[in-house]
Protein backbone atom coordinates (compact mmCIF):
# COMPACT_ATOMS: atom_id res chain seq x y z
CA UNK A 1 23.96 -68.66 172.73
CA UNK A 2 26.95 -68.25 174.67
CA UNK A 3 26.33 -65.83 177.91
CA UNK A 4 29.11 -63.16 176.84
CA UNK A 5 26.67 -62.61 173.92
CA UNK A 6 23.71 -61.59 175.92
CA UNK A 7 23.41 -57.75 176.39
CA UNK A 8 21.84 -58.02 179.71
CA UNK A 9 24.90 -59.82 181.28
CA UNK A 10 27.59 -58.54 178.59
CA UNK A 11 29.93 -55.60 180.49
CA UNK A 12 30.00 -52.22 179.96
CA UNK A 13 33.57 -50.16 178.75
CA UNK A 14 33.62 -48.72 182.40
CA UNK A 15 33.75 -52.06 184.13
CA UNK A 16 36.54 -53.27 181.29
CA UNK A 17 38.44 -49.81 182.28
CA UNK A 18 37.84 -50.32 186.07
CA UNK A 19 39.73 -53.91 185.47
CA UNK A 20 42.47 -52.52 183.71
CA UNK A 21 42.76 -49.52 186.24
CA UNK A 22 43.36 -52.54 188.97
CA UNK A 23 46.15 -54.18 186.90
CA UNK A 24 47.44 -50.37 186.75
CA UNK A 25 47.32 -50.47 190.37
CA UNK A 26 49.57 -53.46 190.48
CA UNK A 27 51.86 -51.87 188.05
CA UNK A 28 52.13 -48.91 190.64
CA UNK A 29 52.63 -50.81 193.96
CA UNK A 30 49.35 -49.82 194.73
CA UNK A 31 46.76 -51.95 196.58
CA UNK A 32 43.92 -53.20 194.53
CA UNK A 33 41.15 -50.31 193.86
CA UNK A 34 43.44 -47.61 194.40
CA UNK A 35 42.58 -45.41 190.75
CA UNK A 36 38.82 -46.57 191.32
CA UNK A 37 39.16 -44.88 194.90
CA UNK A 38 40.82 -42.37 193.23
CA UNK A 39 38.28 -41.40 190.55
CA UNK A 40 35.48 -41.01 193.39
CA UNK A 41 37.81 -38.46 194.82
CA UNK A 42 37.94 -36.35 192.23
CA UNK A 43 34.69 -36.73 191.66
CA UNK A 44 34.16 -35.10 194.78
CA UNK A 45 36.66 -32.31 194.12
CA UNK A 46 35.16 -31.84 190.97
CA UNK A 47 31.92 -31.09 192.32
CA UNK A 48 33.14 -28.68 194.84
CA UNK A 49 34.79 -26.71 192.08
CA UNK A 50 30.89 -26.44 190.35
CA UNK A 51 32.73 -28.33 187.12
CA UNK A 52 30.70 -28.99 184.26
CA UNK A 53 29.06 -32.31 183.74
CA UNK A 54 31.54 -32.62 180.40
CA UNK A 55 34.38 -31.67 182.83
CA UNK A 56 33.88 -34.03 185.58
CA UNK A 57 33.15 -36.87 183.63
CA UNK A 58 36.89 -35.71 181.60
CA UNK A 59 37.94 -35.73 185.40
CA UNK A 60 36.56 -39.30 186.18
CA UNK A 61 38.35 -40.62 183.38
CA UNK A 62 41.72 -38.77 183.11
CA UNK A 63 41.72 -40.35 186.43
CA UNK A 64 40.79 -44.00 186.64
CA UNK A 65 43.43 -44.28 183.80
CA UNK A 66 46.24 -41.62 183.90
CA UNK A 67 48.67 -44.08 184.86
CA UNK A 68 47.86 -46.88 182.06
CA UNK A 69 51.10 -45.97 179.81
CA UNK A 70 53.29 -46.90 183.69
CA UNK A 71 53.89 -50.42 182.02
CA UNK A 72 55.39 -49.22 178.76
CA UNK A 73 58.27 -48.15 179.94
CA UNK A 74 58.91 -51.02 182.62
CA UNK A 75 61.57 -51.71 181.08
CA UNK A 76 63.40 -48.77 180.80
CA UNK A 77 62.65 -48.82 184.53
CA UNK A 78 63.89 -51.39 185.81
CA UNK A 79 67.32 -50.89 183.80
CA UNK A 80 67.41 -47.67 185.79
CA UNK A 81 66.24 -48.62 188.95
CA UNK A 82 65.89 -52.56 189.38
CA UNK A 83 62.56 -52.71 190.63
CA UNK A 84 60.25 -50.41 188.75
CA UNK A 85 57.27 -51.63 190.84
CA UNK A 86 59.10 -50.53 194.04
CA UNK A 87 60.41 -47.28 192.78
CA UNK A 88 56.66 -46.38 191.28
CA UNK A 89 55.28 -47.43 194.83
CA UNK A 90 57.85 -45.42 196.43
CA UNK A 91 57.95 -42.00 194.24
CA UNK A 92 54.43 -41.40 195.51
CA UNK A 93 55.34 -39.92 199.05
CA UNK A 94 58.12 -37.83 197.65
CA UNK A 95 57.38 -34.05 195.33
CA UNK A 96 59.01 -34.47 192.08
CA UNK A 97 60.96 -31.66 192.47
CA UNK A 98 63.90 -30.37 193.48
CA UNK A 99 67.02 -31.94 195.24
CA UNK A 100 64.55 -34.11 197.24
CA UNK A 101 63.76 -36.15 194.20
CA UNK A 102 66.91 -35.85 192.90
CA UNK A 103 68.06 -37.47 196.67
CA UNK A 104 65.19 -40.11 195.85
CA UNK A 105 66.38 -40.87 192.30
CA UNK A 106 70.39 -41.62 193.49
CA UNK A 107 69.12 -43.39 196.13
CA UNK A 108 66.89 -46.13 193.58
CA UNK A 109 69.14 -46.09 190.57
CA UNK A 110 70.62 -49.30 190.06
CA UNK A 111 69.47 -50.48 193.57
CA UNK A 112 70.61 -54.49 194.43
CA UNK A 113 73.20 -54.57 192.04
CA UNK A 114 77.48 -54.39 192.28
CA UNK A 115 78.60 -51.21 193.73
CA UNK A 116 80.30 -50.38 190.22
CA UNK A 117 77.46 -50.73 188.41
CA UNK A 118 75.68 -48.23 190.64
CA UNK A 119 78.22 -46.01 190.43
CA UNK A 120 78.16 -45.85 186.82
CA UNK A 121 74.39 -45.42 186.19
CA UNK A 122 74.56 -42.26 188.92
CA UNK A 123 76.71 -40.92 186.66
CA UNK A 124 74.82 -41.73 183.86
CA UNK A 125 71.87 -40.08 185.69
CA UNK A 126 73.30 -36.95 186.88
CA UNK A 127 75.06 -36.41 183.38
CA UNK A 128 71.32 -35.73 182.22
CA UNK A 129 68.51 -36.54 184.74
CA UNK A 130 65.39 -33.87 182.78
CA UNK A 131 66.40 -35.99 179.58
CA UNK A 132 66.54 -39.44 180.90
CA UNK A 133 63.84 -39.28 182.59
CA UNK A 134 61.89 -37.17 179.89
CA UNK A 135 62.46 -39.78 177.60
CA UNK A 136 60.70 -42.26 179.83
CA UNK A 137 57.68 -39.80 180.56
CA UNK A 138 57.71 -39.05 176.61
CA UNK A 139 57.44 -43.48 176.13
CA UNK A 140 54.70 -43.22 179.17
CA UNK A 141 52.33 -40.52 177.30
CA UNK A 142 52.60 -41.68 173.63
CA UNK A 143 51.74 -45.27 174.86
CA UNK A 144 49.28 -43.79 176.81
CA UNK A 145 47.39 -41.75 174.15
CA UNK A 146 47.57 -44.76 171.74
CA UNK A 147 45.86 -47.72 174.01
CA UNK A 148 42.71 -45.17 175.32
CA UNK A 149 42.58 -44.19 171.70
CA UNK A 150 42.27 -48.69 171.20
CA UNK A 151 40.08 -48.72 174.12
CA UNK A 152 37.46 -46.36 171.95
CA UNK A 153 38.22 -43.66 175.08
CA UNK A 154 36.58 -40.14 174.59
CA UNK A 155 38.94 -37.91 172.72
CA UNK A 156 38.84 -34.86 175.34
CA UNK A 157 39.98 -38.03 177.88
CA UNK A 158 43.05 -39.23 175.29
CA UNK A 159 44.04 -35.11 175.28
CA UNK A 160 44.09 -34.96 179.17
CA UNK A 161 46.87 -37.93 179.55
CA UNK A 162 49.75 -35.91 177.85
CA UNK A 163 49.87 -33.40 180.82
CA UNK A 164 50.52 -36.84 183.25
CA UNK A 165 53.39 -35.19 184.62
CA UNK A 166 53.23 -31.89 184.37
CA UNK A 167 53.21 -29.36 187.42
CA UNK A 168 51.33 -25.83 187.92
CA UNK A 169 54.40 -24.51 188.39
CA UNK A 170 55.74 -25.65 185.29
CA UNK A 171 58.66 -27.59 186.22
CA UNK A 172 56.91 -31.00 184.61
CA UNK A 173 57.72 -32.45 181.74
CA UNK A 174 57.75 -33.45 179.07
CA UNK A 175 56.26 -29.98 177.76
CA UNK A 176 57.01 -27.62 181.20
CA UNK A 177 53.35 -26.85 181.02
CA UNK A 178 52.11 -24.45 183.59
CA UNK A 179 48.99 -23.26 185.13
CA UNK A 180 45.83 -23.38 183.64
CA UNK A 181 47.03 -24.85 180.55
CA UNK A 182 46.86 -27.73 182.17
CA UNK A 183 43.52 -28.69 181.53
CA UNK A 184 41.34 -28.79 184.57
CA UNK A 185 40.83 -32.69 184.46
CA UNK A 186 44.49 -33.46 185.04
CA UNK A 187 44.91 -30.81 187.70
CA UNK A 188 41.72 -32.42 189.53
CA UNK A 189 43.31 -36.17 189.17
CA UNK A 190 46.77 -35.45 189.89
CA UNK A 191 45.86 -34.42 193.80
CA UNK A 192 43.11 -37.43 193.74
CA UNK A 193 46.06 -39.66 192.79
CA UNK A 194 48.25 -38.36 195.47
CA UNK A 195 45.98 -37.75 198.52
CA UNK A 196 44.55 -41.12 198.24
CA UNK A 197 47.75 -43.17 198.60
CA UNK A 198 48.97 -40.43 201.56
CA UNK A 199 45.09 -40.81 203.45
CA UNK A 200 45.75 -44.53 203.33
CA UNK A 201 49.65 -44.29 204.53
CA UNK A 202 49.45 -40.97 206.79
CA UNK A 203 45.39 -40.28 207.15
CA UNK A 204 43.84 -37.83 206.10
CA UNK A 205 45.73 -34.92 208.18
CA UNK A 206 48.67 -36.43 206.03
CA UNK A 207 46.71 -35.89 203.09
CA UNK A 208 45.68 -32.34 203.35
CA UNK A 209 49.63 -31.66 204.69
CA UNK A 210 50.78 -33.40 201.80
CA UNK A 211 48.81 -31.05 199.54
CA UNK A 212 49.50 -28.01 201.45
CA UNK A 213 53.35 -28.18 201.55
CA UNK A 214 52.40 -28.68 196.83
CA UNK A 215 49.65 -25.94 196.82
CA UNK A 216 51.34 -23.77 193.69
CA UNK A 217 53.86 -26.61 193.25
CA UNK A 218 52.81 -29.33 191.89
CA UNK A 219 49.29 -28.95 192.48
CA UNK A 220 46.94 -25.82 191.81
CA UNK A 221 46.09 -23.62 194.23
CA UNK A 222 42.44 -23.28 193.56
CA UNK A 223 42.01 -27.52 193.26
CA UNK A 224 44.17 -27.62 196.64
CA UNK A 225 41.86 -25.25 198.38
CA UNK A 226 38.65 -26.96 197.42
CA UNK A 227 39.99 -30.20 198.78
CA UNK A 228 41.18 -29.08 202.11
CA UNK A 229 38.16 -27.10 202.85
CA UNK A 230 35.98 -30.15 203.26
CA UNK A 231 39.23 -33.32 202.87
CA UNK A 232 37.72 -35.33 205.75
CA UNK A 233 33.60 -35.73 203.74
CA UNK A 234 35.98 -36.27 200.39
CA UNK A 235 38.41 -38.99 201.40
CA UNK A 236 35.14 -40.95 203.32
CA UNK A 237 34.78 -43.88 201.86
CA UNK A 238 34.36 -46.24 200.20
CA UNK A 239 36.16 -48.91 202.23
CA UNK A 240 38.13 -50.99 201.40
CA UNK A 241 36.21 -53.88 198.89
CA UNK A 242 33.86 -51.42 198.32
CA UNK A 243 35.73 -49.29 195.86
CA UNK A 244 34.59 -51.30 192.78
CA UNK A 245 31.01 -50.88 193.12
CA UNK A 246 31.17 -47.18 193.92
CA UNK A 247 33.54 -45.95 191.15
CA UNK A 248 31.72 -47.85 187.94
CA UNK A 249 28.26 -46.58 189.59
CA UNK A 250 29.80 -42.91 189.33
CA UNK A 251 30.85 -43.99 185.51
CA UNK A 252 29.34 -41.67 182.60
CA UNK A 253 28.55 -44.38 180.30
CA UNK A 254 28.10 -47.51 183.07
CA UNK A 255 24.82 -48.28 181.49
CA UNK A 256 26.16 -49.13 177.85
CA UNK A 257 26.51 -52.47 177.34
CA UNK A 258 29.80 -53.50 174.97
CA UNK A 259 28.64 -55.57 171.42
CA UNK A 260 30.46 -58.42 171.11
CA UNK A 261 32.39 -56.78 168.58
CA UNK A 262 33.70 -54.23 170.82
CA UNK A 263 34.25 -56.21 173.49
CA UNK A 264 36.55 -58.62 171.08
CA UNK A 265 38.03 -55.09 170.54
CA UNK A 266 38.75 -54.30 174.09
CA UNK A 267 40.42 -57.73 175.37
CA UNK A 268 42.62 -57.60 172.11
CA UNK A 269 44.05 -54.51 173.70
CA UNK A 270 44.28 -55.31 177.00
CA UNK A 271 46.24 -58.18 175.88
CA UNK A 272 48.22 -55.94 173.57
CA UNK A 273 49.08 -53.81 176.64
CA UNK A 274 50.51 -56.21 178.80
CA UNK A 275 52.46 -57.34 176.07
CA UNK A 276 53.93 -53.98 175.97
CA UNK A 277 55.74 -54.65 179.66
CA UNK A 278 58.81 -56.84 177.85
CA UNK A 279 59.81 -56.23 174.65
CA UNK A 280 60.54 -59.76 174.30
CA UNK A 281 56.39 -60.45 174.99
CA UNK A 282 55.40 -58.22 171.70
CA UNK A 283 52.25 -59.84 170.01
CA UNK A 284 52.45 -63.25 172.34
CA UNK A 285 48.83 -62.42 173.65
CA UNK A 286 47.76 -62.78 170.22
CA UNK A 287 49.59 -65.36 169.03
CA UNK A 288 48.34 -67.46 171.65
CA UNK A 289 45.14 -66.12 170.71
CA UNK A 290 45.34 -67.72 167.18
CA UNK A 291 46.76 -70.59 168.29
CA UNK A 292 44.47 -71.78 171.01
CA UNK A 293 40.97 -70.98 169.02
CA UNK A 294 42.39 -72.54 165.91
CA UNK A 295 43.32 -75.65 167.88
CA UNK A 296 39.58 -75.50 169.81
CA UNK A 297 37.77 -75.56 166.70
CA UNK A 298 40.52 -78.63 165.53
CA UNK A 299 39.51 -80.41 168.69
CA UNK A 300 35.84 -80.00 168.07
CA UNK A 301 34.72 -77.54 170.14
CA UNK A 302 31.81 -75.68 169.81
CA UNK A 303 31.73 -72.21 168.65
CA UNK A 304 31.12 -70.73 172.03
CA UNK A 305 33.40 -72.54 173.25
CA UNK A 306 36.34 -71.29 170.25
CA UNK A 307 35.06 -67.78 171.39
CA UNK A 308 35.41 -68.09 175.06
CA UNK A 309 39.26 -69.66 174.62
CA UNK A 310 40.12 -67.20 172.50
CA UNK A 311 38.91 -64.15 174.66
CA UNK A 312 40.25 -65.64 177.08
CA UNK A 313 44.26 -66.48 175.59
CA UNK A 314 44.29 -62.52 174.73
CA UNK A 315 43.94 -61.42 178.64
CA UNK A 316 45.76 -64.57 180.38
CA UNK A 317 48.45 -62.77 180.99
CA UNK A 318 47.46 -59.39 182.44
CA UNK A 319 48.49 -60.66 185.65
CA UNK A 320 52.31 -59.90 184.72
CA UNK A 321 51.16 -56.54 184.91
CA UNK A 322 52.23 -57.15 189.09
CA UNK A 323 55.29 -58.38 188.59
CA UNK A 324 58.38 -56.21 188.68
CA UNK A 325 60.44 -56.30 185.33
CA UNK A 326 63.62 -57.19 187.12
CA UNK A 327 62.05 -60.46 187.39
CA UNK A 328 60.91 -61.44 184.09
CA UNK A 329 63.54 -59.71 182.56
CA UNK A 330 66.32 -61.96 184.65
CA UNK A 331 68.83 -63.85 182.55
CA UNK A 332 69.16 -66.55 185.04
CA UNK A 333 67.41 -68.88 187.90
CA UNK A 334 65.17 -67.12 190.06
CA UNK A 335 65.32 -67.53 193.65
CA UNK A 336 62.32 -68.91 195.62
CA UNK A 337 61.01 -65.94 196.21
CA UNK A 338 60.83 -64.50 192.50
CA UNK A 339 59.76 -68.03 191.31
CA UNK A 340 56.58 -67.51 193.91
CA UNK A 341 56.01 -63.79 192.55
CA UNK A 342 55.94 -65.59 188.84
CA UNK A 343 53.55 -68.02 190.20
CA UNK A 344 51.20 -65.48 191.49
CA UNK A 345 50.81 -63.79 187.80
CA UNK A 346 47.59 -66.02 187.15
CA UNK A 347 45.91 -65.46 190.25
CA UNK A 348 46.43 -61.61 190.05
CA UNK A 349 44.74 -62.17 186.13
CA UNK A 350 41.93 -63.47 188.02
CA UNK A 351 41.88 -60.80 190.59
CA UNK A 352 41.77 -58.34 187.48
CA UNK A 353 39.09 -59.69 185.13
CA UNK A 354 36.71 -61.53 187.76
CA UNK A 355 34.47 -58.37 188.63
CA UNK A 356 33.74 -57.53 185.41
CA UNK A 357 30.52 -58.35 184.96
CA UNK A 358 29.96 -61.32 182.15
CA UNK A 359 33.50 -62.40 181.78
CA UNK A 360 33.96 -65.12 185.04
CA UNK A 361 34.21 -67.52 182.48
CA UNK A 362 37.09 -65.66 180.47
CA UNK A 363 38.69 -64.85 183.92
CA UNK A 364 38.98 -68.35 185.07
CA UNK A 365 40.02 -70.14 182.03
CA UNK A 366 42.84 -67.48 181.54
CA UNK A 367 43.59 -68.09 185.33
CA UNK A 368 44.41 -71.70 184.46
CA UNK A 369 46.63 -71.35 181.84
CA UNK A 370 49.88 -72.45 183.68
CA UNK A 371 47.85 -75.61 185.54
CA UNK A 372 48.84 -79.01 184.54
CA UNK A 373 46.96 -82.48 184.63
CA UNK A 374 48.82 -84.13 187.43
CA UNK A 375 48.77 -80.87 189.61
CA UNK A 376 52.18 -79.37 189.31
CA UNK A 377 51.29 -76.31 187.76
CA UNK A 378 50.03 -73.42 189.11
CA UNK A 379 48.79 -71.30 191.04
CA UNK A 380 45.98 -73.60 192.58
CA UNK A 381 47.54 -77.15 191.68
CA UNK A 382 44.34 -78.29 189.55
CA UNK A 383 44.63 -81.22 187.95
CA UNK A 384 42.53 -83.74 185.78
CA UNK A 385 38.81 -83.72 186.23
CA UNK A 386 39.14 -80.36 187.29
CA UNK A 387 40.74 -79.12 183.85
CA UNK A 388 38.33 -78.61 180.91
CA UNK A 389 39.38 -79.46 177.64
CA UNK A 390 39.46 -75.63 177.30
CA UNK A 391 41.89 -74.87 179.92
CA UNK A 392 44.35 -77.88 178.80
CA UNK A 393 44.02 -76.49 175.25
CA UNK A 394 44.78 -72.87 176.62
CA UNK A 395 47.41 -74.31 178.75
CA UNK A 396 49.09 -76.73 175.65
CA UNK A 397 48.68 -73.10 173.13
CA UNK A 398 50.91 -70.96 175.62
CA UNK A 399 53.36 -73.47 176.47
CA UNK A 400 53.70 -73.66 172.61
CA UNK A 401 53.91 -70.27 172.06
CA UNK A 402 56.09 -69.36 175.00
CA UNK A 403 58.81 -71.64 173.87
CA UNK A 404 58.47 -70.28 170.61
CA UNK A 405 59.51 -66.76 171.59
CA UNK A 406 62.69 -65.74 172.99
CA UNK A 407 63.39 -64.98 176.74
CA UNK A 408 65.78 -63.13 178.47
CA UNK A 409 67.46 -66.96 179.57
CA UNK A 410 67.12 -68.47 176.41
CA UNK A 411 66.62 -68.20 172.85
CA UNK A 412 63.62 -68.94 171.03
CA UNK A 413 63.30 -72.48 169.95
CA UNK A 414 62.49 -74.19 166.88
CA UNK A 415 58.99 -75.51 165.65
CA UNK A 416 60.74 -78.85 166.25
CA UNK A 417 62.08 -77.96 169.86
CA UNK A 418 58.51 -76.35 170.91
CA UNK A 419 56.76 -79.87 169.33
CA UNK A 420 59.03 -81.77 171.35
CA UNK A 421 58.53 -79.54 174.66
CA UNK A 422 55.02 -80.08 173.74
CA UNK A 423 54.79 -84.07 173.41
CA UNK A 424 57.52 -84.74 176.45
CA UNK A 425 54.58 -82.89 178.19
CA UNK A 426 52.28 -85.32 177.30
CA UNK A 427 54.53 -88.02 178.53
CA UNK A 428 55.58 -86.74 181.57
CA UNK A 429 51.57 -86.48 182.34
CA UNK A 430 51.34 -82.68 182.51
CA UNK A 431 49.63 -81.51 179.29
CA UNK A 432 46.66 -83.31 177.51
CA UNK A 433 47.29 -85.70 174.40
CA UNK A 434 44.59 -83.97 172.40
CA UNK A 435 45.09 -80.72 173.54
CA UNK A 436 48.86 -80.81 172.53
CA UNK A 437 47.40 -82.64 169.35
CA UNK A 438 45.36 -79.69 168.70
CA UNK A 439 47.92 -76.92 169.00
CA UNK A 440 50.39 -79.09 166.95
CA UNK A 441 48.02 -79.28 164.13
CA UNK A 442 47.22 -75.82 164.43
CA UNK A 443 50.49 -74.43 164.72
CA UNK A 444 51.12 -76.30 161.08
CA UNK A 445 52.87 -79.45 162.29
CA UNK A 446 52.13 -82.53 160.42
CA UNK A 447 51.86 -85.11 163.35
CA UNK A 448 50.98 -88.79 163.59
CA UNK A 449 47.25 -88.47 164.97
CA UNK A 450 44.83 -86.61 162.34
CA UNK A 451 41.98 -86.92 164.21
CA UNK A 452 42.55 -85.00 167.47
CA UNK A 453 39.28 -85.30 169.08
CA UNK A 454 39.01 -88.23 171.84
CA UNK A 455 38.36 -91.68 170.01
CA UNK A 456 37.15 -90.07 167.34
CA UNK A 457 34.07 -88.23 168.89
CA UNK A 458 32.59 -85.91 166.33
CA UNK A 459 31.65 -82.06 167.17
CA UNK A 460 27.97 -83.59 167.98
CA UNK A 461 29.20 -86.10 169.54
CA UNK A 462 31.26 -84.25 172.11
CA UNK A 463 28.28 -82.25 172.63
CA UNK A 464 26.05 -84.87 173.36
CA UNK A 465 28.55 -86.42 175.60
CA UNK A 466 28.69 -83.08 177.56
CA UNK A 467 24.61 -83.29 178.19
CA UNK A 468 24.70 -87.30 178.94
CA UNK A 469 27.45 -86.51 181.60
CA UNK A 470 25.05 -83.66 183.25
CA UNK A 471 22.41 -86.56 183.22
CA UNK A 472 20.28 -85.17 180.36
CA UNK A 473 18.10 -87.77 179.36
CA UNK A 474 17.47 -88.42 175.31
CA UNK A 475 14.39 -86.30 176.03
CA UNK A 476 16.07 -83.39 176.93
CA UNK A 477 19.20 -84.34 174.57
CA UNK A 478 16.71 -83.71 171.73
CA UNK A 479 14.77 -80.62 173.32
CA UNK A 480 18.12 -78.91 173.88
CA UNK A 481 19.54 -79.76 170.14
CA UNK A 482 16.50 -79.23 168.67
CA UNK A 483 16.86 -82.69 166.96
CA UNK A 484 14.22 -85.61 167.34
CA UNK A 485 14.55 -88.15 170.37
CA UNK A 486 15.59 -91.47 167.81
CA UNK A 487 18.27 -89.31 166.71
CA UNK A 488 19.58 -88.19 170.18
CA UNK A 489 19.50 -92.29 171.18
CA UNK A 490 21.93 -92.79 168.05
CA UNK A 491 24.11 -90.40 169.21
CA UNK A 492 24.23 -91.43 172.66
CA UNK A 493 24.82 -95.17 171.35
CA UNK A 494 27.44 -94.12 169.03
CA UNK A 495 29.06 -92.77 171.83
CA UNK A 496 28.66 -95.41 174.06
CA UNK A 497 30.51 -97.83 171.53
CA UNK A 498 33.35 -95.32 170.52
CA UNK A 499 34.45 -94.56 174.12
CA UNK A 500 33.75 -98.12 175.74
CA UNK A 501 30.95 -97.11 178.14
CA UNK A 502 27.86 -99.00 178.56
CA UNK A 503 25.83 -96.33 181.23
CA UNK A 504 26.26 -92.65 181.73
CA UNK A 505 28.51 -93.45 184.69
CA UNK A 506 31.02 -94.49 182.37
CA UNK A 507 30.17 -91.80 180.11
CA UNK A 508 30.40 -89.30 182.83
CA UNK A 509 33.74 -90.74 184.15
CA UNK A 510 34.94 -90.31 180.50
CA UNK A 511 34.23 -86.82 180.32
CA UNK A 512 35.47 -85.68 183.25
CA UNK A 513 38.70 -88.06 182.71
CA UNK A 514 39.08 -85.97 179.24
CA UNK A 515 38.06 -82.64 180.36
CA UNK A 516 34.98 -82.66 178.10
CA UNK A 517 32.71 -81.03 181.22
CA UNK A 518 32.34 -77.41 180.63
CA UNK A 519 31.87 -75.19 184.08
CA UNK A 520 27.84 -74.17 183.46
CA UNK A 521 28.04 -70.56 182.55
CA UNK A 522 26.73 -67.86 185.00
């Protein structure tokens, strides 16, 4: 049974939320743990106002993921301002009010490119600021309400996002809600949202400044009050690292472990939602998805292992998340320092996913998806032993897939052009000949090689192979497949004879040479 389908190590929604809250972060130009730092917060706030236990666990939601529509309109962004990450990052120490964020606005739009250009889009801007930028928060709050409603969030949760961006005093948008028609839960996470980032930039007399000079603003009088009457005891802790543990133990439902069903559920929209950052990236998480678990099952794999690929295409790209939309959405070469921000997209997918309890195995082979067999890829350089028929698989599906779509440089390519990209991989040594076999067959192209597996190994065979190359002896070969010992010898002779190994040295050399050696799960 694979681990992921154990309850006792299988993750719970809050843990799959507190992930995505840390690609949010990203997103935001916020360190790592910011929103889970956040939601203990106003946690705190919420219990001095004496809220309900319904209310404050609306409040520990509303905040952990009030920002997770940011990414939707990325786009829309970064054709306003350049760099949406930096503008997000920087719109946090400035009240969205007034002629000071008007001030803030001119001073981002169009930032880094001609003077002409700039020109134009402040006119652009000033022609109709409330409705530009409504139409962005309108993007934000629909996307928003549609992913928690994928991510099977509580309804009175979904409800709370649409009043993001309101203000008490209502001069928000996109409604102009004011008051207390704001529910409580969003009044309680906006200031959580804001005096975090301004304790960690100014300390926490900058906090409790920062949400006097709002009080009746943007923030409600009586949710001000009850934070600066005790701010230093509710911005103590957790430290930094710590944030993690402290925020899913505060979680109302940290307890329930996610079927494998759901969780299927859950990565499909994470994947989904990063998708959502270019419009030219629409439904590649699960087309690579397809791809790479119809092209594991072609190359023998197991069925735990088909699962754990194809969990693992649909997140291996939540890492873009951290990457500004000027850069992926440049037409031409990047310069060395947006090439390294590119290259950092897997490790940040890592960064995401590897806390959440039961998925380090999802987390790393998604992390790999961009290595290559003679170490060129990235971000760690791997190369052969170290590879896994599953990560050269995931690796051969995306390069497929990728080249299959169109990009802001290029148009999309043919099946012919990705099967070439695919096979001048192979010979330049930096994808696998039977993963790229694999994907080709699975992707629909007729090529020369039917048989994709290595020499010919069967399903058995290649897990037999696995167990010899872990030093299982026929004893144990038999024990662990449940099959008699005579019939585990065959196998391993069989083998033996198909591969051209006479001891499990060779055998083991084999596997590792072909990525056959699966990482033992946790």
């Amino acid at each position: 049974m694979s681990p992921l389908a154990a309850s006792s190590s299988a993750p719970s929604r809050a843990e799959l939320l507190a992930a995505l809250s840390v690609a949010v972060d990203l997103g935001l130009g916020q360190p790592a743990e910011h929103m889970l730092r956040s939601a203990v917060i106003a946690g705190r706030i919420a219990d001095r106002l004496g809220l309900s236990r319904r209310d404050r666990d609306c409040v520990y939601y509303a905040t952990l993921i009030m920002w997770i529509g940011c990414h939707a309109d990325s786009h829309e962004y970064a054709q306003w301002f350049g760099d949406d990450i930096a503008v997000r990052h920087d719109s946090y120490l400035v009240d969205w009010a007034g002629l000071p964020y008007l001030r803030f606005l001119m001073g981002n739009v169009a930032k880094g490119r001609p003077l002409l250009n700039r020109i134009n889009a402040m006119a652009a801007l000033v022609a109709n600021a409330r409705g530009q930028i409504s139409r962005m928060i309108h993007s934000h709050c629909a996307s928003a309400s549609l992913l928690a409603d994928r991510l099977g969030v509580d309804g009175a949760v979904r409800d709370v996002l649409a009043f993001t961006f309101e203000r008490y005093d209502g001069g928000g948008l996109p409604g102009g809600v004011a008051g207390e028609a704001i529910p409580i839960a969003m009044r309680v996470a906006q200031l959580a949202d804001m005096v975090e980032v301004h304790q960690r930039t100014y300390g926490v007399e900058g906090a409790v400044a920062m949400a006097r000079s709002r009080r009746g603003g943007q923030f409600d009088p009586a949710v001000v009050d009850a934070f600066i009457a005790d701010a230093a005891e509710i911005l103590a802790g957790p430290p930094v690292g710590d944030a993690w543990a402290a925020a899913v133990a505060e979680a109302p439902d940290r307890d329930e472990r996610l079927s494998a069903d759901e969780l299927d559920s859950l990565l499909v929209a994470l994947g989904d939602f990063v998708d959502l950052k270019c419009p030219f990236t629409l439904g590649h998480s699960q087309a690579v998805a397809r791809l790479a678990s119809a092209a594991a099952t072609a190359a023998g794999c197991s069925a735990d292992v088909v699962t754990t690929v194809r969990r693992a295409a649909h997140v291996h790209d939540v890492g873009r998340i951290g990457i500004s939309n000027q850069i992926w959405s440049k037409p031409g070469p990047l310069m060395s320092a947006e090439a390294e921000r590119v290259r950092l997209h897997p490790y940040l997918t890592v960064r995401i996913l590897s806390q959440v309890g039961g998925l380090k195995q999802i987390a790393d082979l998604a992390g790999n998806h961009h290595e290559r067999l003679d170490g060129s890829g990235y971000p760690r350089g791997l190369s052969g032993a170290t590879l896994g028929m599953p990560d050269r698989i995931l690796a051969a599906a995306v390069h497929y897939q990728s080249a299959r779509e169109p990009r802001p440089y290029r148009a999309a390519l043919t099946a012919a052009q990705a099967e070439r990209r695919l096979r001048d991989g192979v010979r330049a040594g930096t994808l696998d000949t039977v993963a790229v076999e694999a994907v080709l067959q699975a992707a629909g192209h007729t090529g020369e090689r039917r048989m994709v597996r290595p020499d010919g190994l069967t399903p058995r065979e290649l897990e037999v192979l696995g167990l010899v190359a872990r030093g299982a002896s026929n004893k144990d070969i038999a024990a662990r497949l449940v099959i008699s010992e005579k019939t585990a010898r065959n196998h391993v002779e069989r083998i033996y004879a198909k591969i051209g190994a006479s001891n499990r040295i060779g055998a083991s050399m084999y596997a590792l040479d072909h990525g056959l050696v699966q990482a033992e799960s946790a």
